[in-house]
PDB file of N, CA and C in Angstrom:
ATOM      1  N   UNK A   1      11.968  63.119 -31.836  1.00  0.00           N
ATOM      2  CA  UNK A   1      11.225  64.341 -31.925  1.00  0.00           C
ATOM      3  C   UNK A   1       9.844  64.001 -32.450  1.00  0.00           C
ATOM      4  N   UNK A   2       8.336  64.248 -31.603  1.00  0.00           N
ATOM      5  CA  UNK A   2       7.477  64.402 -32.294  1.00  0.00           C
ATOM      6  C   UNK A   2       6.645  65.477 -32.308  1.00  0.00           C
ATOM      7  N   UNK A   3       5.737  65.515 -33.522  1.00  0.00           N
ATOM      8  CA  UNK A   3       5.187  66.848 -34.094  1.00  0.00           C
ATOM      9  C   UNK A   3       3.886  65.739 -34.193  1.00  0.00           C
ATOM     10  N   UNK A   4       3.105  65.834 -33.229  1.00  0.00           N
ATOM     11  CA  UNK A   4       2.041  65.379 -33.070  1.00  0.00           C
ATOM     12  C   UNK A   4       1.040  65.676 -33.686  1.00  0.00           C
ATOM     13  N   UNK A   5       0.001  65.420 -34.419  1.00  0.00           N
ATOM     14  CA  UNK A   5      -1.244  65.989 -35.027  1.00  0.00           C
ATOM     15  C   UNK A   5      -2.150  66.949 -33.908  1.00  0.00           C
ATOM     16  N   UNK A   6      -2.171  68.110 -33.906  1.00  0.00           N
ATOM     17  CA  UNK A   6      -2.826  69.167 -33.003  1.00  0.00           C
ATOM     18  C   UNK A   6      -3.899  68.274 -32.051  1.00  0.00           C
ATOM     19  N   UNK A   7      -4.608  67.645 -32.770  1.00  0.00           N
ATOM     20  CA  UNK A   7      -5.772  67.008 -31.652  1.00  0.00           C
ATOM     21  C   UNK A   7      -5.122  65.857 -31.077  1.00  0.00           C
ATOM     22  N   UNK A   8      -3.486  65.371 -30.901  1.00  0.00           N
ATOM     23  CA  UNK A   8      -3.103  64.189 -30.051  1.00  0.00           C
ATOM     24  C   UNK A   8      -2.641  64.770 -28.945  1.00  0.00           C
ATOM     25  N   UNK A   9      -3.839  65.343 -28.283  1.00  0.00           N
ATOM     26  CA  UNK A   9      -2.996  66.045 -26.528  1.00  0.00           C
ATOM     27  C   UNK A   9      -2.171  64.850 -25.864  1.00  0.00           C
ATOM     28  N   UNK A  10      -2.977  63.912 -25.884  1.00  0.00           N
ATOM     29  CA  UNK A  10      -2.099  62.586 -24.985  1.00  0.00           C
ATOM     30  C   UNK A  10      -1.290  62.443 -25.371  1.00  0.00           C
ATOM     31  N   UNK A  11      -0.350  62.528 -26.540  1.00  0.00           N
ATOM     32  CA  UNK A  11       0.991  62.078 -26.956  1.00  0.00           C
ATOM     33  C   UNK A  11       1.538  62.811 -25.888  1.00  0.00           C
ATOM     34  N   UNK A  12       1.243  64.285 -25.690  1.00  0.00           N
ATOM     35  CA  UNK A  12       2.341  65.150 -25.011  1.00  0.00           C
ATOM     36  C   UNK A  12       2.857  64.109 -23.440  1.00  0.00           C
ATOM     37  N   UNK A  13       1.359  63.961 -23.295  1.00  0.00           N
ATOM     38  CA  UNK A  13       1.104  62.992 -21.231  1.00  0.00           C
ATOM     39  C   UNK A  13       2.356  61.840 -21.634  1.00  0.00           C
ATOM     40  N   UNK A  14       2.338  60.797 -22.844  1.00  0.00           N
ATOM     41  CA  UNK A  14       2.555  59.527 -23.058  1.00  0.00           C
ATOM     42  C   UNK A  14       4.382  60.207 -22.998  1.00  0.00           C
ATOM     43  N   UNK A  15       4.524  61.275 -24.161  1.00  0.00           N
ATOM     44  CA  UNK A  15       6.141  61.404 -24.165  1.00  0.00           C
ATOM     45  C   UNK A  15       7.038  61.949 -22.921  1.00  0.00           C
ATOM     46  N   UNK A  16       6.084  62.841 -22.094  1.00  0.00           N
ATOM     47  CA  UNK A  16       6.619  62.913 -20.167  1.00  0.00           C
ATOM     48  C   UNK A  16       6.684  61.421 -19.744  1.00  0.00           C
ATOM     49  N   UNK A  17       5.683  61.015 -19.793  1.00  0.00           N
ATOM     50  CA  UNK A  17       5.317  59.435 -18.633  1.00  0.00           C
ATOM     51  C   UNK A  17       6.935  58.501 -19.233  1.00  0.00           C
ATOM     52  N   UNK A  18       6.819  58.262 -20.852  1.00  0.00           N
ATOM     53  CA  UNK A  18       8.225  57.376 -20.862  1.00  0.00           C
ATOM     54  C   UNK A  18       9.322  58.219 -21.206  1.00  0.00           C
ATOM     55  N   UNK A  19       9.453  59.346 -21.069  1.00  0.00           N
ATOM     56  CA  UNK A  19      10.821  60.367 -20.265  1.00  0.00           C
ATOM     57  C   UNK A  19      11.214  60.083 -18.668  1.00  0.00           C
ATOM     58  N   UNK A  20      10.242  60.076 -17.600  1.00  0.00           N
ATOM     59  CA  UNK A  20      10.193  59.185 -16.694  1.00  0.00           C
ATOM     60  C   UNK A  20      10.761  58.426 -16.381  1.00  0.00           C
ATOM     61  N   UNK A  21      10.253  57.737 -16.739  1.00  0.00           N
ATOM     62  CA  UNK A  21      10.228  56.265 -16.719  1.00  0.00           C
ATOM     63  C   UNK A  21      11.720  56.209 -17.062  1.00  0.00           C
ATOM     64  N   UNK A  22      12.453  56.657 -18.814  1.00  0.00           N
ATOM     65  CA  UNK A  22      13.740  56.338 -19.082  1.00  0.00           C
ATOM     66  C   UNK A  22      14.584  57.338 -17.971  1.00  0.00           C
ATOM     67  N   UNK A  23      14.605  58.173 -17.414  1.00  0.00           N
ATOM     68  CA  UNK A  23      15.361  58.957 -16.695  1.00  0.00           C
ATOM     69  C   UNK A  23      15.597  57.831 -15.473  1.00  0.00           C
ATOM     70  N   UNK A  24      14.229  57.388 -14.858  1.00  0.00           N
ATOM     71  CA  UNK A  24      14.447  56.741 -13.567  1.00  0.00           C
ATOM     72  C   UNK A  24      15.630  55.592 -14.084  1.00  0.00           C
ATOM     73  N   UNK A  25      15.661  54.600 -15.250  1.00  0.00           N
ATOM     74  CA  UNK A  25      16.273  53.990 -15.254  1.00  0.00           C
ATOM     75  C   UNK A  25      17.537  54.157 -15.935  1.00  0.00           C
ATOM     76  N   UNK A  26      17.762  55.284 -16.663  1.00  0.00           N
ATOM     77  CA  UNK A  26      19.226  55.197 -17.226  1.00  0.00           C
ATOM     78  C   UNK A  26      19.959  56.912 -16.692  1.00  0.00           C
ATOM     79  N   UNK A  27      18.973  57.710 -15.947  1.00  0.00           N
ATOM     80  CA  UNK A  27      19.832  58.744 -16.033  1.00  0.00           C
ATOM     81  C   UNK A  27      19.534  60.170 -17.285  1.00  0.00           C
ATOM     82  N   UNK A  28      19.482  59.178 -18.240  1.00  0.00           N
ATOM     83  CA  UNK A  28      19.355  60.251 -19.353  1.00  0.00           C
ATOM     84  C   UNK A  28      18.134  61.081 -19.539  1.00  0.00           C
ATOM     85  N   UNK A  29      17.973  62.577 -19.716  1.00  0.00           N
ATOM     86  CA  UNK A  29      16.632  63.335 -19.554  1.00  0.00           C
ATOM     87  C   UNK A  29      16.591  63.917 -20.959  1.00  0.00           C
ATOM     88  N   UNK A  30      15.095  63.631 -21.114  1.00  0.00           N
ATOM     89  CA  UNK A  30      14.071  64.037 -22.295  1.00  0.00           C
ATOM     90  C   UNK A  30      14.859  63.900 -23.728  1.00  0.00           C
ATOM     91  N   UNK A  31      14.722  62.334 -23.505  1.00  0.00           N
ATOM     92  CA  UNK A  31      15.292  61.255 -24.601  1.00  0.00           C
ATOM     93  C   UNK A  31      14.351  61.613 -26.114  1.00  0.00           C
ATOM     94  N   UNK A  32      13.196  61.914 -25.749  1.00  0.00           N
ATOM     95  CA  UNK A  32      11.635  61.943 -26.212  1.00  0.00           C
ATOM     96  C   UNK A  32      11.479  63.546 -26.290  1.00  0.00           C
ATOM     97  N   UNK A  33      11.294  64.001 -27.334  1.00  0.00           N
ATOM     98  CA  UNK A  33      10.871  65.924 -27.135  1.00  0.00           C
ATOM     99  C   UNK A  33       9.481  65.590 -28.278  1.00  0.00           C
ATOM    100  N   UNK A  34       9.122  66.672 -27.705  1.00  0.00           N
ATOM    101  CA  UNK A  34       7.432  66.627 -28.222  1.00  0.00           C
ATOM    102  C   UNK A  34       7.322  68.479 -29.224  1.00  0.00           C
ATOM    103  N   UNK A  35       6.671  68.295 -29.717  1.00  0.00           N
ATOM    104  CA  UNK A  35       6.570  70.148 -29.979  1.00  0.00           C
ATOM    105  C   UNK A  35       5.088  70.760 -29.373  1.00  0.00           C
ATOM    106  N   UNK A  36       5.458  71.592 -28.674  1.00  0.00           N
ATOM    107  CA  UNK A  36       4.105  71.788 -28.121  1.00  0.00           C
ATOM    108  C   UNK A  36       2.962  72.391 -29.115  1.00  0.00           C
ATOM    109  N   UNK A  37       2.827  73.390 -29.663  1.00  0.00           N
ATOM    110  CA  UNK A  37       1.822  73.698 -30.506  1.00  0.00           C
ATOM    111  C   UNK A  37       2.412  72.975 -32.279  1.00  0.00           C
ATOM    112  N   UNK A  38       2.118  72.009 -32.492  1.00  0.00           N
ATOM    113  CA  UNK A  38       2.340  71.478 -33.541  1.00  0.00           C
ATOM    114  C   UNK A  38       1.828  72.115 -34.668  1.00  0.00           C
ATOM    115  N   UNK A  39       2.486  72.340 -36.184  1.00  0.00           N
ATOM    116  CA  UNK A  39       2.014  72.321 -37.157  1.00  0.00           C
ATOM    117  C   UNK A  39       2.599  72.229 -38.235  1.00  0.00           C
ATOM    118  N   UNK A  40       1.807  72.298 -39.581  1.00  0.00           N
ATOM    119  CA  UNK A  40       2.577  71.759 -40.797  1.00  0.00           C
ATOM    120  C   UNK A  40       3.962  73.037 -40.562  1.00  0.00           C
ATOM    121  N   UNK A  41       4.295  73.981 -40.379  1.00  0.00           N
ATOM    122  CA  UNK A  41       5.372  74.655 -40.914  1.00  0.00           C
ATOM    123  C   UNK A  41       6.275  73.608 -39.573  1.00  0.00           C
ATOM    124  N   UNK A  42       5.994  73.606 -38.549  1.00  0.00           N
ATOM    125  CA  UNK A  42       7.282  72.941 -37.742  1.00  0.00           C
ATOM    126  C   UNK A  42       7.304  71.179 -38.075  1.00  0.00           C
ATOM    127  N   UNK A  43       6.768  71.203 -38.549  1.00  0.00           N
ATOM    128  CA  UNK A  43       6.950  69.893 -39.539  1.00  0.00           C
ATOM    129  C   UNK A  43       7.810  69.891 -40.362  1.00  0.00           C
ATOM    130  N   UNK A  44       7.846  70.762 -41.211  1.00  0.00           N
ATOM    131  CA  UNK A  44       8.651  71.413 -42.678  1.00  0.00           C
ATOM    132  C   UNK A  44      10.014  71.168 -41.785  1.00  0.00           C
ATOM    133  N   UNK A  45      10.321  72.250 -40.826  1.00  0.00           N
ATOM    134  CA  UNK A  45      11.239  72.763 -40.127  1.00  0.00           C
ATOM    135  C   UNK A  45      12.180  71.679 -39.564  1.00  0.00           C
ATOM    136  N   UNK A  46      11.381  70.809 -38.788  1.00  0.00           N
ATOM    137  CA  UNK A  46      12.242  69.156 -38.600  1.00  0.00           C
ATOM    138  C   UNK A  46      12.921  68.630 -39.641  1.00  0.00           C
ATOM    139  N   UNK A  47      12.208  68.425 -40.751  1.00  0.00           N
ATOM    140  CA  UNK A  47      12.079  67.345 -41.855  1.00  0.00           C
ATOM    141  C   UNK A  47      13.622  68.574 -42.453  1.00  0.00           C
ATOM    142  N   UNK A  48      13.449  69.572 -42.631  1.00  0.00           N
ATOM    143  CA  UNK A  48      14.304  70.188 -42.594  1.00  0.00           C
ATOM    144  C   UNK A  48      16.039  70.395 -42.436  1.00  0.00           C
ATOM    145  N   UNK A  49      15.856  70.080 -41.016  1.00  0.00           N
ATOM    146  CA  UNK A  49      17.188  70.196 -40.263  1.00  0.00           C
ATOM    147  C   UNK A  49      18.103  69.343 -40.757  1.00  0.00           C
ATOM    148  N   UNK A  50      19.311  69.613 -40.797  1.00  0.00           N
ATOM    149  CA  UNK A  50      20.381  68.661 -41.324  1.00  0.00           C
ATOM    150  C   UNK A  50      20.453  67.378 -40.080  1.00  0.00           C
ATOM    151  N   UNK A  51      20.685  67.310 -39.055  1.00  0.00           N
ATOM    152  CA  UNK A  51      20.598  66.379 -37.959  1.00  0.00           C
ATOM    153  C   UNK A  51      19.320  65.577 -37.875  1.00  0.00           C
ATOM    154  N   UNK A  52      18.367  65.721 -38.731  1.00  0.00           N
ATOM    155  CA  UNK A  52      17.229  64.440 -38.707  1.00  0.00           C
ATOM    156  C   UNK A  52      17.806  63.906 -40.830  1.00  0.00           C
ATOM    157  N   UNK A  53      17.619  62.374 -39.787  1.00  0.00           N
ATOM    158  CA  UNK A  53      17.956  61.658 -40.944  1.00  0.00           C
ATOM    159  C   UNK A  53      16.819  60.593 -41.651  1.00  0.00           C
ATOM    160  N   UNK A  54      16.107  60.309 -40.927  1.00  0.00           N
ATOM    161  CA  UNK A  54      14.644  59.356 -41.046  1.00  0.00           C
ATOM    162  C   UNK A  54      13.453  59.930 -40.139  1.00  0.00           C
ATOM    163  N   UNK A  55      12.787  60.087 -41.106  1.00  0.00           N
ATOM    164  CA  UNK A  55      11.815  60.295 -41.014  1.00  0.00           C
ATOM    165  C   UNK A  55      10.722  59.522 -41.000  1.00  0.00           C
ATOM    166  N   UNK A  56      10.008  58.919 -39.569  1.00  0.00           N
ATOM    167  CA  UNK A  56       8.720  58.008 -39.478  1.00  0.00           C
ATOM    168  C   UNK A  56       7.471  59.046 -39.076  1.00  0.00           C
ATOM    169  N   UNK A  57       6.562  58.544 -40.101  1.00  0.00           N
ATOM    170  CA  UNK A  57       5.595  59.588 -40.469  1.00  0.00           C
ATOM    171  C   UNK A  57       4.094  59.113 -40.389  1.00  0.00           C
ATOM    172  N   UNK A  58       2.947  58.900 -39.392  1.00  0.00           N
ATOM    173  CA  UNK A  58       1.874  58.457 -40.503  1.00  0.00           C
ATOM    174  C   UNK A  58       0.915  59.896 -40.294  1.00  0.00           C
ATOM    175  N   UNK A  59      -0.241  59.346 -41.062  1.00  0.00           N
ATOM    176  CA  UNK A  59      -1.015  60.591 -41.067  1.00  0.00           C
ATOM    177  C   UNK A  59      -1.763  60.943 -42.569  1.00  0.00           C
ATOM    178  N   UNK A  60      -2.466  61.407 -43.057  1.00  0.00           N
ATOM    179  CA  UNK A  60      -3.049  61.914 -44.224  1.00  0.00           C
ATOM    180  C   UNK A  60      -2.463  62.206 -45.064  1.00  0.00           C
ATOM    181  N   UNK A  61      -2.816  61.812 -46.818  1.00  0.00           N
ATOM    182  CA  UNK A  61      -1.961  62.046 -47.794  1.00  0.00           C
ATOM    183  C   UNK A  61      -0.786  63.205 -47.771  1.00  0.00           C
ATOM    184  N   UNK A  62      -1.310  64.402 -47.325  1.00  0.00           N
ATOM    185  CA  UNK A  62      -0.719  65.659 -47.458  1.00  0.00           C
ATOM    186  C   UNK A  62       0.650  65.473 -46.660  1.00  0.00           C
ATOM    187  N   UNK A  63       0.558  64.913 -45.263  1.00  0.00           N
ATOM    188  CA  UNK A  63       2.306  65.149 -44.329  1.00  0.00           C
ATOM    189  C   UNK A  63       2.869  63.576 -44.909  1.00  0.00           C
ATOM    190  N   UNK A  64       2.092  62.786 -45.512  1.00  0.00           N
ATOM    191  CA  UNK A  64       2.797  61.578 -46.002  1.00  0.00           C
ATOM    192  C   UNK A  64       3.343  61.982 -47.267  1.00  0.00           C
ATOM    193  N   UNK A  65       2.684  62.645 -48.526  1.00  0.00           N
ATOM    194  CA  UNK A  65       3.839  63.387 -49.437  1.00  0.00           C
ATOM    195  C   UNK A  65       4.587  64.541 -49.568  1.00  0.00           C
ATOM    196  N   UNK A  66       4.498  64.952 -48.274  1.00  0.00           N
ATOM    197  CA  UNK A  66       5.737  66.062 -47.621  1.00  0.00           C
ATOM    198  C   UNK A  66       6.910  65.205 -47.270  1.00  0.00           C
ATOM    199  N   UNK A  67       6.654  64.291 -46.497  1.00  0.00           N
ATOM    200  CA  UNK A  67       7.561  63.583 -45.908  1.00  0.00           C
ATOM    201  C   UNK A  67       8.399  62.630 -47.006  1.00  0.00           C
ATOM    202  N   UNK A  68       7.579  62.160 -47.894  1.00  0.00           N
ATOM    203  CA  UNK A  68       7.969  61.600 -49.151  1.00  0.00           C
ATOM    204  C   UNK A  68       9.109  62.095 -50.093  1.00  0.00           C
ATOM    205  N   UNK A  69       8.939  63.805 -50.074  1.00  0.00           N
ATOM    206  CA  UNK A  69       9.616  65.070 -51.141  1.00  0.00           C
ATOM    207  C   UNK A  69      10.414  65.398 -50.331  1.00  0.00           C
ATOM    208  N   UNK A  70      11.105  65.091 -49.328  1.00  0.00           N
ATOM    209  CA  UNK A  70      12.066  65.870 -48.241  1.00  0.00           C
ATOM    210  C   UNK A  70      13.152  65.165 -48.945  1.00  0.00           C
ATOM    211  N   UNK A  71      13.386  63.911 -49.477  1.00  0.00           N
ATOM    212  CA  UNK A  71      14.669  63.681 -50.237  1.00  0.00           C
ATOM    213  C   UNK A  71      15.836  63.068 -48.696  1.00  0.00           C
ATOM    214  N   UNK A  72      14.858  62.865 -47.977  1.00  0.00           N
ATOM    215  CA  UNK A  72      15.668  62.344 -46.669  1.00  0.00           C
ATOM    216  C   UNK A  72      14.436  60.726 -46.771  1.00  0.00           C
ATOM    217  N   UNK A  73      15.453  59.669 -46.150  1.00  0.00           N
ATOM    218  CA  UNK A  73      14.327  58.078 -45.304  1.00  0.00           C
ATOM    219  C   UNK A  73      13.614  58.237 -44.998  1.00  0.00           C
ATOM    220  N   UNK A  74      12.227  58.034 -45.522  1.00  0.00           N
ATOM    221  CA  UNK A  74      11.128  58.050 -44.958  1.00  0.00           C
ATOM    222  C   UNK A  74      10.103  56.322 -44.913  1.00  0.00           C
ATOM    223  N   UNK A  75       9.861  56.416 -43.753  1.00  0.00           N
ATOM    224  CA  UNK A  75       8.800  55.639 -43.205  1.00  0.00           C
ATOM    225  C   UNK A  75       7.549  55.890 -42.849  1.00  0.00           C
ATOM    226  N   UNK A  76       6.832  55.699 -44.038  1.00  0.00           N
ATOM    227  CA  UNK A  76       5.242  56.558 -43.892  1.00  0.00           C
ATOM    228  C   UNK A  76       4.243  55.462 -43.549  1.00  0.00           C
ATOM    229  N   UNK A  77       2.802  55.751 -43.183  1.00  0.00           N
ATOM    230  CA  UNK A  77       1.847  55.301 -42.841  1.00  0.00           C
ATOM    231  C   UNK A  77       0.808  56.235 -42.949  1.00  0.00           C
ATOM    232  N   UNK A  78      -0.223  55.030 -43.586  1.00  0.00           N
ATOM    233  CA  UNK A  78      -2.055  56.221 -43.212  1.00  0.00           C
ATOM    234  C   UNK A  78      -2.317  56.398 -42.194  1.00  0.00           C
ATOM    235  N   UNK A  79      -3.530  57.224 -42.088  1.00  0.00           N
ATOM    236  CA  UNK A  79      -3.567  57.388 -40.546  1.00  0.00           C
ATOM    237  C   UNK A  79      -4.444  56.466 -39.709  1.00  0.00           C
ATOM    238  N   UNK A  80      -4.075  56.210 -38.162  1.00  0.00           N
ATOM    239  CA  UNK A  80      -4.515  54.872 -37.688  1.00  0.00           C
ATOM    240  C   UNK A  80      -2.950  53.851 -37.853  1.00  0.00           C
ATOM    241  N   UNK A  81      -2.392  53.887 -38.681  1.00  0.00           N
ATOM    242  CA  UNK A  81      -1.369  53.009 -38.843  1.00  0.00           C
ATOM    243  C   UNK A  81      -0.207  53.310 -38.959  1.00  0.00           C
ATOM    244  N   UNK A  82       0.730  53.470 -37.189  1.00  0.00           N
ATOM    245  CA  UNK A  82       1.998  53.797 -37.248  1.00  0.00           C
ATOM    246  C   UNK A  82       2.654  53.109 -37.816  1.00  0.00           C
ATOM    247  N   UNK A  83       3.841  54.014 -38.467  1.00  0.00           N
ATOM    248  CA  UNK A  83       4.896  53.341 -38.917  1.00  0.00           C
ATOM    249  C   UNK A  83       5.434  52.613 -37.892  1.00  0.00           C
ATOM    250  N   UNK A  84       6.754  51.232 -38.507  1.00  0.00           N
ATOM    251  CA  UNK A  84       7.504  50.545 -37.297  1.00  0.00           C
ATOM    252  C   UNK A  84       9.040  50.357 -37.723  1.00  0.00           C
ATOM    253  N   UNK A  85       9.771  50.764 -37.341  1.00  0.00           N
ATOM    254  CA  UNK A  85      11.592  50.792 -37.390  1.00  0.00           C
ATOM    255  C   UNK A  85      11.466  49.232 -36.300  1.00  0.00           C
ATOM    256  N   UNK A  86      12.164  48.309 -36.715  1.00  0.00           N
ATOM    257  CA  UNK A  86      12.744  47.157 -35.818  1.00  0.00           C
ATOM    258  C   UNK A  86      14.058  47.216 -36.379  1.00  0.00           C
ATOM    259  N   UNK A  87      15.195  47.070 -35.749  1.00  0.00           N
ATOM    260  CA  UNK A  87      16.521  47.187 -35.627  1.00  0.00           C
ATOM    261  C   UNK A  87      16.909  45.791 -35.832  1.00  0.00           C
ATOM    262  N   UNK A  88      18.381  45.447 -35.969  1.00  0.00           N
ATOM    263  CA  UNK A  88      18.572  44.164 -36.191  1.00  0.00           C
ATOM    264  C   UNK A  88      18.666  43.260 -34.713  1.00  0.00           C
ATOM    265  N   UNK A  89      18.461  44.167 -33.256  1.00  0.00           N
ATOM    266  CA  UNK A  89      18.075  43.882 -32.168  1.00  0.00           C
ATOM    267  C   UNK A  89      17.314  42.908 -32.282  1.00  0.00           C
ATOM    268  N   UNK A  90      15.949  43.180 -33.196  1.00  0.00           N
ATOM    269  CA  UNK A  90      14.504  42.582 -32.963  1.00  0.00           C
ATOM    270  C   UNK A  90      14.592  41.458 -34.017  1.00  0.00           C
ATOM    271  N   UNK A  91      15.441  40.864 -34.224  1.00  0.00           N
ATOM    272  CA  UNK A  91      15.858  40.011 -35.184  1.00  0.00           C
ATOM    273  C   UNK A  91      15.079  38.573 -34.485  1.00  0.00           C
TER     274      UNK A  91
END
């Protein structure tokens, strides 16, 4: 699930293009959900939900110590610098 910063229109293009892309090759549709008008309350609202368990976050002090106080995994970053999850895959 992402909750894009209002001015990242291209995320929306980038999360269709590799929905795509994963559909053509496994079948499975909209692996990737985007929120269309993003903002801090549907931020809250994710971070929220009992079914999100980690939270990868970057962005400006303010959604990095939201994300911090949710009392759920968080993986934060400033902004410019995504966070990175590598699995024991990438070993």
């Amino acid at each position: 699930m992402f909750n894009a910063h209002p001015a990242a229109a291209g995320v929306r293009t980038a999360v269709r293009t590799y929905n795509e892309a994963i559909f053509r090759e496994t079948g499975i549709e909209n692996i990737a959900c985007i929120i269309e008008n993003p903002t801090f309350d549907s931020f809250k609202a994710i971070c929220a939900h009992e079914a999100v368990r980690l939270l990868l976050v970057t962005g400006g002090p303010g959604v990095v110590k939201a994300a911090m106080q949710t009392g759920k995994r968080a993986v934060c970053a400033g902004p410019g610098n995504p966070p990175v999850l590598v699995d024991d895959t990438g070993a």
